[in-house]
Protein backbone atom coordinates (compact mmCIF):
# COMPACT_ATOMS: atom_id res chain seq x y z
CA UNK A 1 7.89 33.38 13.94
CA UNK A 2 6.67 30.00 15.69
CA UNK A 3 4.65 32.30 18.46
CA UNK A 4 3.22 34.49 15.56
CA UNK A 5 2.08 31.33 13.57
CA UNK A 6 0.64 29.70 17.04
CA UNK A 7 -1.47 32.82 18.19
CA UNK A 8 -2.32 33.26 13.82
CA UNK A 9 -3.52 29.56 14.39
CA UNK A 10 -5.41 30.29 17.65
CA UNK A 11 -7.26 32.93 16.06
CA UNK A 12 -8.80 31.32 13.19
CA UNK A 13 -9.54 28.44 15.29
CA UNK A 14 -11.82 30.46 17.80
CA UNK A 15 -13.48 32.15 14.71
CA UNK A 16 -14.16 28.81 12.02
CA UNK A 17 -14.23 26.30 14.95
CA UNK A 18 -11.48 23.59 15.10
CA UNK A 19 -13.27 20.78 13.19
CA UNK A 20 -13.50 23.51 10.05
CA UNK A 21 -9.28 23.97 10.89
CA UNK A 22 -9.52 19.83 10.21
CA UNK A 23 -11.00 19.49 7.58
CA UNK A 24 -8.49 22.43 5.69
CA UNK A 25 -5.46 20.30 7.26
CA UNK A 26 -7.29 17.07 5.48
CA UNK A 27 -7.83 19.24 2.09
CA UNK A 28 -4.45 20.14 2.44
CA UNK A 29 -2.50 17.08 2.74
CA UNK A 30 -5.25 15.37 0.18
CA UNK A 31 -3.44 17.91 -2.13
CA UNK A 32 0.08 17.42 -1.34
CA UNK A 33 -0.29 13.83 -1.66
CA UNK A 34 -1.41 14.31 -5.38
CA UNK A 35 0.92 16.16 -6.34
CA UNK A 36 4.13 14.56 -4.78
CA UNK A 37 2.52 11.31 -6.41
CA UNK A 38 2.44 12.89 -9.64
CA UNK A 39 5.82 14.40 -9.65
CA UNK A 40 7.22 11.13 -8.69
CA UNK A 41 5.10 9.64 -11.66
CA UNK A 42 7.02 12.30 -14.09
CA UNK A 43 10.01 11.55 -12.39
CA UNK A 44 9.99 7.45 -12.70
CA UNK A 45 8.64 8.13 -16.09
CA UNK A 46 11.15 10.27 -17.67
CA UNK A 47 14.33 8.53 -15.70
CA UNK A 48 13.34 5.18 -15.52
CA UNK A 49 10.86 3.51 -17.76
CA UNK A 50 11.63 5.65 -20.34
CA UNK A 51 15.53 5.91 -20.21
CA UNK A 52 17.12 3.21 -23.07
CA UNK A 53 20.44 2.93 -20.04
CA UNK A 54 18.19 0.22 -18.78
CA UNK A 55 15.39 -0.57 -21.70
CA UNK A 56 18.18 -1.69 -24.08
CA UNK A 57 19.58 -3.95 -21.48
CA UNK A 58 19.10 -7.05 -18.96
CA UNK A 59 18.83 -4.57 -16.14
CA UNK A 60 16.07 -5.63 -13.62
CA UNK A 61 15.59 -1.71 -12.47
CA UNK A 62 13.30 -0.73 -14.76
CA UNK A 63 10.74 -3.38 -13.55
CA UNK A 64 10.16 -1.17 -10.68
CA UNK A 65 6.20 -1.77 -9.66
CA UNK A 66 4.94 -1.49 -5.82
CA UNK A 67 1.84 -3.26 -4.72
CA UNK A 68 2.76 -3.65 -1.37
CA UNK A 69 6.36 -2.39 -1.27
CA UNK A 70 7.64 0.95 -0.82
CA UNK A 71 10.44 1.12 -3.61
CA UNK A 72 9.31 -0.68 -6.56
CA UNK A 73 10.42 -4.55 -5.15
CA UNK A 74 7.61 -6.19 -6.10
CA UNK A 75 8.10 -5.59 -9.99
CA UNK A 76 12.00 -6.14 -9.40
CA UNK A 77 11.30 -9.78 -7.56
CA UNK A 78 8.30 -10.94 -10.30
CA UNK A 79 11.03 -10.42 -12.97
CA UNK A 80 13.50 -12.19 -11.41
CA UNK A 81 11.07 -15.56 -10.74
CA UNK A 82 10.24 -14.88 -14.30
CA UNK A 83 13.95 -15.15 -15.83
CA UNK A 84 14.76 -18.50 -13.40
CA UNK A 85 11.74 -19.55 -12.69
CA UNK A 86 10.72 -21.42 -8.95
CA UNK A 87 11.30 -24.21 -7.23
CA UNK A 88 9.44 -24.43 -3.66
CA UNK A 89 8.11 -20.69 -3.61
CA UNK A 90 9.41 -20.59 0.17
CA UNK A 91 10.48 -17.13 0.88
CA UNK A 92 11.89 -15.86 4.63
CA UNK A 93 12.01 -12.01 5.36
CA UNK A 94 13.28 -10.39 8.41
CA UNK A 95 12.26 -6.76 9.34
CA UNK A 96 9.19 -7.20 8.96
CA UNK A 97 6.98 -4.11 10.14
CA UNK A 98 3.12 -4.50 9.02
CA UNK A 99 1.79 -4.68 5.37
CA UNK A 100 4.64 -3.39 3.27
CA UNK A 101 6.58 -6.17 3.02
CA UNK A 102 8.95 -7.51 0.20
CA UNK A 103 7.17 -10.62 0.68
CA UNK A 104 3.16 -9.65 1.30
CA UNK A 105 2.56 -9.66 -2.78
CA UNK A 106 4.06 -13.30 -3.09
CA UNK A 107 1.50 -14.45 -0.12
CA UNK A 108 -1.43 -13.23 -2.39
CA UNK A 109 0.28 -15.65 -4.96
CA UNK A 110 0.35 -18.69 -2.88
CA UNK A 111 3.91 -18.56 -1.71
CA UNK A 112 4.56 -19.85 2.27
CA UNK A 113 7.14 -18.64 4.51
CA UNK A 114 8.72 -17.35 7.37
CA UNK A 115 8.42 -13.54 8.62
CA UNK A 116 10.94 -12.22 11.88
CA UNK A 117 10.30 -9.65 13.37
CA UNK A 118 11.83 -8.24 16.66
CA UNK A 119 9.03 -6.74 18.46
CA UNK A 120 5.61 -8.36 20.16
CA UNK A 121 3.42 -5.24 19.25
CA UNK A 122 3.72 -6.15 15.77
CA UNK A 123 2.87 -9.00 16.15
CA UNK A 124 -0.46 -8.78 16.92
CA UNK A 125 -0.75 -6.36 13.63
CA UNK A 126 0.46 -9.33 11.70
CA UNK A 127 -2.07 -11.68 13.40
CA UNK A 128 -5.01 -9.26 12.98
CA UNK A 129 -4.42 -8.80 9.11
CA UNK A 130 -2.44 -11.68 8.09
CA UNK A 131 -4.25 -14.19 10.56
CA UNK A 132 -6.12 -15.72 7.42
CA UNK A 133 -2.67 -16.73 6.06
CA UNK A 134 -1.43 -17.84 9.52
CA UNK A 135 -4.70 -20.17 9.69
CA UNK A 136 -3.94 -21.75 6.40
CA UNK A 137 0.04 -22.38 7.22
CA UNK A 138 1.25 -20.09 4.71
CA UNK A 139 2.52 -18.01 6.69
CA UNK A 140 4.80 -18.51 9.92
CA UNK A 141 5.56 -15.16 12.21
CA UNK A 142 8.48 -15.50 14.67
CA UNK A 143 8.87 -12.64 17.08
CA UNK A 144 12.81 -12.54 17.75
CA UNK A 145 15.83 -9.89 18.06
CA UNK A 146 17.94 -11.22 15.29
CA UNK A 147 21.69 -11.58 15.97
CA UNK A 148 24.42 -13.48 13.65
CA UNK A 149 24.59 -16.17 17.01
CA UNK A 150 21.10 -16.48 16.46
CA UNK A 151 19.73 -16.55 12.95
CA UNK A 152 20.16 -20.25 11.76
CA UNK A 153 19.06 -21.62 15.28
CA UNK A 154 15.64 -19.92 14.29
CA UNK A 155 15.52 -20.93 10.78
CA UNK A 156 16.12 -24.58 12.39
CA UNK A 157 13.38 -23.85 14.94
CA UNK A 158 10.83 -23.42 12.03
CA UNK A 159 11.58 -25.56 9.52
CA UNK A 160 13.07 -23.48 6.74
CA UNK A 161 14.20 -25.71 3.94
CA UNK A 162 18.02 -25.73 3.38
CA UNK A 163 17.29 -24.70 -0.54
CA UNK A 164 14.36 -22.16 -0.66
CA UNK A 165 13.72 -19.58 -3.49
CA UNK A 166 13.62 -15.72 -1.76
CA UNK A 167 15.33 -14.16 1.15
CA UNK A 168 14.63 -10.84 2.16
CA UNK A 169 16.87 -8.81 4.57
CA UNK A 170 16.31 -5.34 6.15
CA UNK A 171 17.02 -4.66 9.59
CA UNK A 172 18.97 -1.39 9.03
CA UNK A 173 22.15 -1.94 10.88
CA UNK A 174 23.64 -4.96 10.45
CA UNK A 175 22.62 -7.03 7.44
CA UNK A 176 25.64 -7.50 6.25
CA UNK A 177 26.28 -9.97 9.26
CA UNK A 178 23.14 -11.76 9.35
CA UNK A 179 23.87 -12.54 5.80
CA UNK A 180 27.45 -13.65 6.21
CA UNK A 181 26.32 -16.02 9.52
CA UNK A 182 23.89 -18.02 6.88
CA UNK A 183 26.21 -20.75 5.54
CA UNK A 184 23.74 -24.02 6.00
CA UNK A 185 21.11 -22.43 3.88
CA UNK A 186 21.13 -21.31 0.29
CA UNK A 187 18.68 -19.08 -0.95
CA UNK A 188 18.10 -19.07 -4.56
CA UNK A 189 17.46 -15.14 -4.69
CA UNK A 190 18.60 -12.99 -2.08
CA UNK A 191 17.29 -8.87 -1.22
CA UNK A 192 18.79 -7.13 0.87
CA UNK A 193 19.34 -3.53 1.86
CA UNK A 194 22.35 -1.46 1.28
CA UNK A 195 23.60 2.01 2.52
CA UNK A 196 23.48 4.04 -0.71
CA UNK A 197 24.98 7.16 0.76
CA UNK A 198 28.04 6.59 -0.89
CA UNK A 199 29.04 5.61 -3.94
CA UNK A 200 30.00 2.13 -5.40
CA UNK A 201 34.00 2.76 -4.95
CA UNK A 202 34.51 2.04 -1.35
CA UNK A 203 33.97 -1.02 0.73
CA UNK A 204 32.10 -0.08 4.29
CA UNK A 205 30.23 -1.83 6.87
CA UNK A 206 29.08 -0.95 10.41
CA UNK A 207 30.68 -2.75 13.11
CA UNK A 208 28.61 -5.55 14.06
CA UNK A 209 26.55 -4.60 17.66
CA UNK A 210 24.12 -6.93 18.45
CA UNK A 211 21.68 -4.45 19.92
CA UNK A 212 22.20 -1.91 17.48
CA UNK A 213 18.81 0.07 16.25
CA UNK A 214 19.12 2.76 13.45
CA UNK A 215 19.02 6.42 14.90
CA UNK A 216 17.74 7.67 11.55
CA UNK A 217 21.07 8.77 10.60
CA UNK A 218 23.25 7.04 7.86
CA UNK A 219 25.03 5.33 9.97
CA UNK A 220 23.80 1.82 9.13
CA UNK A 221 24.22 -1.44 6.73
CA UNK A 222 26.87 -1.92 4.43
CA UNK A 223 28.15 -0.28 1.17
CA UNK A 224 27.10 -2.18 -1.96
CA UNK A 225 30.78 -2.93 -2.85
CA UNK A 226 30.77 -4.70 0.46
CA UNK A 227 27.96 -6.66 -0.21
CA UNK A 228 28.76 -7.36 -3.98
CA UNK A 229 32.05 -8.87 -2.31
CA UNK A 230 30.45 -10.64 0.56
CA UNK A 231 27.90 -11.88 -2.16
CA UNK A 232 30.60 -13.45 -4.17
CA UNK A 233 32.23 -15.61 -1.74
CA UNK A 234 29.20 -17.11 -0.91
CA UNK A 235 28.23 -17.72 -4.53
CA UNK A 236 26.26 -15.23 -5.32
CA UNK A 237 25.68 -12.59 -8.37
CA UNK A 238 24.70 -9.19 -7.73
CA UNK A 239 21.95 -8.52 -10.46
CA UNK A 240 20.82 -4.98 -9.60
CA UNK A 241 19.14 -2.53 -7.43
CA UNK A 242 16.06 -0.63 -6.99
CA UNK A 243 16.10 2.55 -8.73
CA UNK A 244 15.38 4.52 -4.92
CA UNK A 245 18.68 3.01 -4.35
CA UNK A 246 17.46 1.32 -1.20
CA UNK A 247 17.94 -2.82 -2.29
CA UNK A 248 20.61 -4.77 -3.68
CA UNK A 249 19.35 -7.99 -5.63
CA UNK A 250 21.49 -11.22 -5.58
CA UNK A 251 21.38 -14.22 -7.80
CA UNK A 252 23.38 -17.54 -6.84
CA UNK A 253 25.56 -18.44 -8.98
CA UNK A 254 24.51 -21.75 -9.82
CA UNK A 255 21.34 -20.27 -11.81
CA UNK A 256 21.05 -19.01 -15.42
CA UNK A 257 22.91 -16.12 -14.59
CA UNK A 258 22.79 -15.00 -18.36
CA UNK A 259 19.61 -14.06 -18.44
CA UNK A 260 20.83 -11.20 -16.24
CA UNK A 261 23.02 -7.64 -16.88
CA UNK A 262 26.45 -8.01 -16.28
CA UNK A 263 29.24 -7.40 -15.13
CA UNK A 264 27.87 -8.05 -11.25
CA UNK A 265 29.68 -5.39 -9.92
CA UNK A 266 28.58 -2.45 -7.64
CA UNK A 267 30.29 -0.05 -10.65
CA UNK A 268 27.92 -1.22 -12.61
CA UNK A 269 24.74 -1.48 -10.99
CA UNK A 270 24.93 0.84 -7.74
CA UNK A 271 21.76 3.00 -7.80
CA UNK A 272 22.28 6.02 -5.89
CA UNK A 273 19.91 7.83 -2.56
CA UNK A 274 16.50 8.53 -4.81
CA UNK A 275 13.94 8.27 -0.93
CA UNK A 276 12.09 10.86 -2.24
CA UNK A 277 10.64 8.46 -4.86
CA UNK A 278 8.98 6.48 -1.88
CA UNK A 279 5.00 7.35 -2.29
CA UNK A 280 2.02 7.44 -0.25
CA UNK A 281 -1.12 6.46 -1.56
CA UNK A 282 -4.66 7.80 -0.80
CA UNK A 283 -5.72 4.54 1.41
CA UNK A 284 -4.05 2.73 4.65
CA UNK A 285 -2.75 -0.26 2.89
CA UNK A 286 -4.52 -3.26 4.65
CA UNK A 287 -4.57 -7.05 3.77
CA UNK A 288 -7.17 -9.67 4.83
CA UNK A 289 -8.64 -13.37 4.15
CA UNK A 290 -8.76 -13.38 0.29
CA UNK A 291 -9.73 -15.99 -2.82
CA UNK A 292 -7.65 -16.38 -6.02
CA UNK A 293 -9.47 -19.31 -7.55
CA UNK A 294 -12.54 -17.29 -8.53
């Protein structure tokens, strides 16, 4: 079938030309991107904004909105500043890859931080579209492979504050030790990934190996029950996950945690594997030197 499709595709080509065979391929995926976007629109519509399971509750879910995230985080964090408020509007994310970033929305709301990221390529994408940010001190970019030896040597190497508002972890394979390994610093709100591919019952986490990078398989991360536990002994709250089951959300303790759904359990707010929800929109996402006080 492959050869049959190849020497189909051959054919046409010699007889429209190959730049009329582009623009049908555009055409083509112009479509398909409409209409995955508006079956996920349907979908988020019927399941989420409209279901009363989360509108007749303190659930954070349901505040799902991207700007520059992939899986509704932006929404999710907003409403959580907006139920305790902030303090230094410091945030630190690790796993950074380019624009969509659980962080990139609060820079455009005159947040500073830290971003890690492991690579050097990227970071000369984050200095071409985030170097207005960079210029003003807003924004710090470390390029580092992040182990739990590590982690708080390069928080101390830049200057995080002990007590800062939003921490952001995704490095698909071993966030659950990164986390553990921060004990001098206290984040007031805490994101991080979990491995959704099972449910809320059972307590998993892949053995710590410093040089692990994901495969693309589910082999990565923690279970949320692990997290919810780890999350606990260091006096945290798990307040809820995205509804593409993708992020855990974590409260400490010490804030007004009744202004949030309980019980802050896994069984009770583990969202299971919705990726297909993740969307593409009809622009590259970009970012560049911008003005608020207009």
């Amino acid at each position: 079938m492959g050869k049959f499709l190849n020497f189909v595709s051959r054919k046409v080509q010699s007889m429209l030309g190959t730049s009329h065979i582009k623009y049908l391929r555009d055409d083509v995926a112009s479509m398909r991107r409409i209409v995955e976007n508006t079956l996920v629109d349907d979908y988020l519509k019927r399941n989420l904004f409209e279901n009363e399971a989360y509108l007749k509750s303190r659930k954070i879910t349901h505040f799902h909105k991207s700007v520059f995230t992939q899986n509704g985080e932006d929404g999710i964090i907003e409403e959580i500043f907006d139920r305790i408020g902030v303090t230094n509007q410091y945030f630190v994310e690790f796993g950074v890859h380019g624009v969509k970033n659980n962080s990139t929305y609060l820079l455009v709301k005159n947040w500073r931080g830290l971003w890690i990221g492991g690579r050097e390529e990227t970071r000369k994408n984050i200095e071409r579209k985030f170097g207005h940010s960079i210029s003003t001190g807003n924004l710090m970019y470390a390029v580092r492979w992040i182990t739990r030896e590590n982690i708080e040597q390069i928080f101390q190497e830049h200057n995080v504050p002990q007590h800062f508002d939003f921490l952001s972890i995704d490095i698909d394979g071993n966030d659950y030790w990164i986390w553990q390994a921060i004990e001098n610093y206290s984040p007031r709100v805490v994101c991080i990934e979990y491995n959704a591919t099972y449910p809320a019952d059972v307590s998993w986490v892949m053995a710590y190996n410093a040089e692990h990078t994901w495969d693309g398989s589910s082999y990565f991360g923690a279970y949320l029950r692990a997290l919810e536990e780890l999350g606990r002994r260091k006096g945290y709250a798990l307040v809820g996950c995205d509804f593409t089951g993708c992020n855990a959300f974590f409260v400490r303790a010490t804030e007004n945690l009744e202004a949030f759904e309980s019980p802050f359990t896994a069984a009770h707010h583990y969202e299971p594997p919705r990726y297909f929800l993740s969307r593409s929109s009809g622009h590259r996402q970009g970012f560049g030197p911008f003005e608020t006080d207009v």
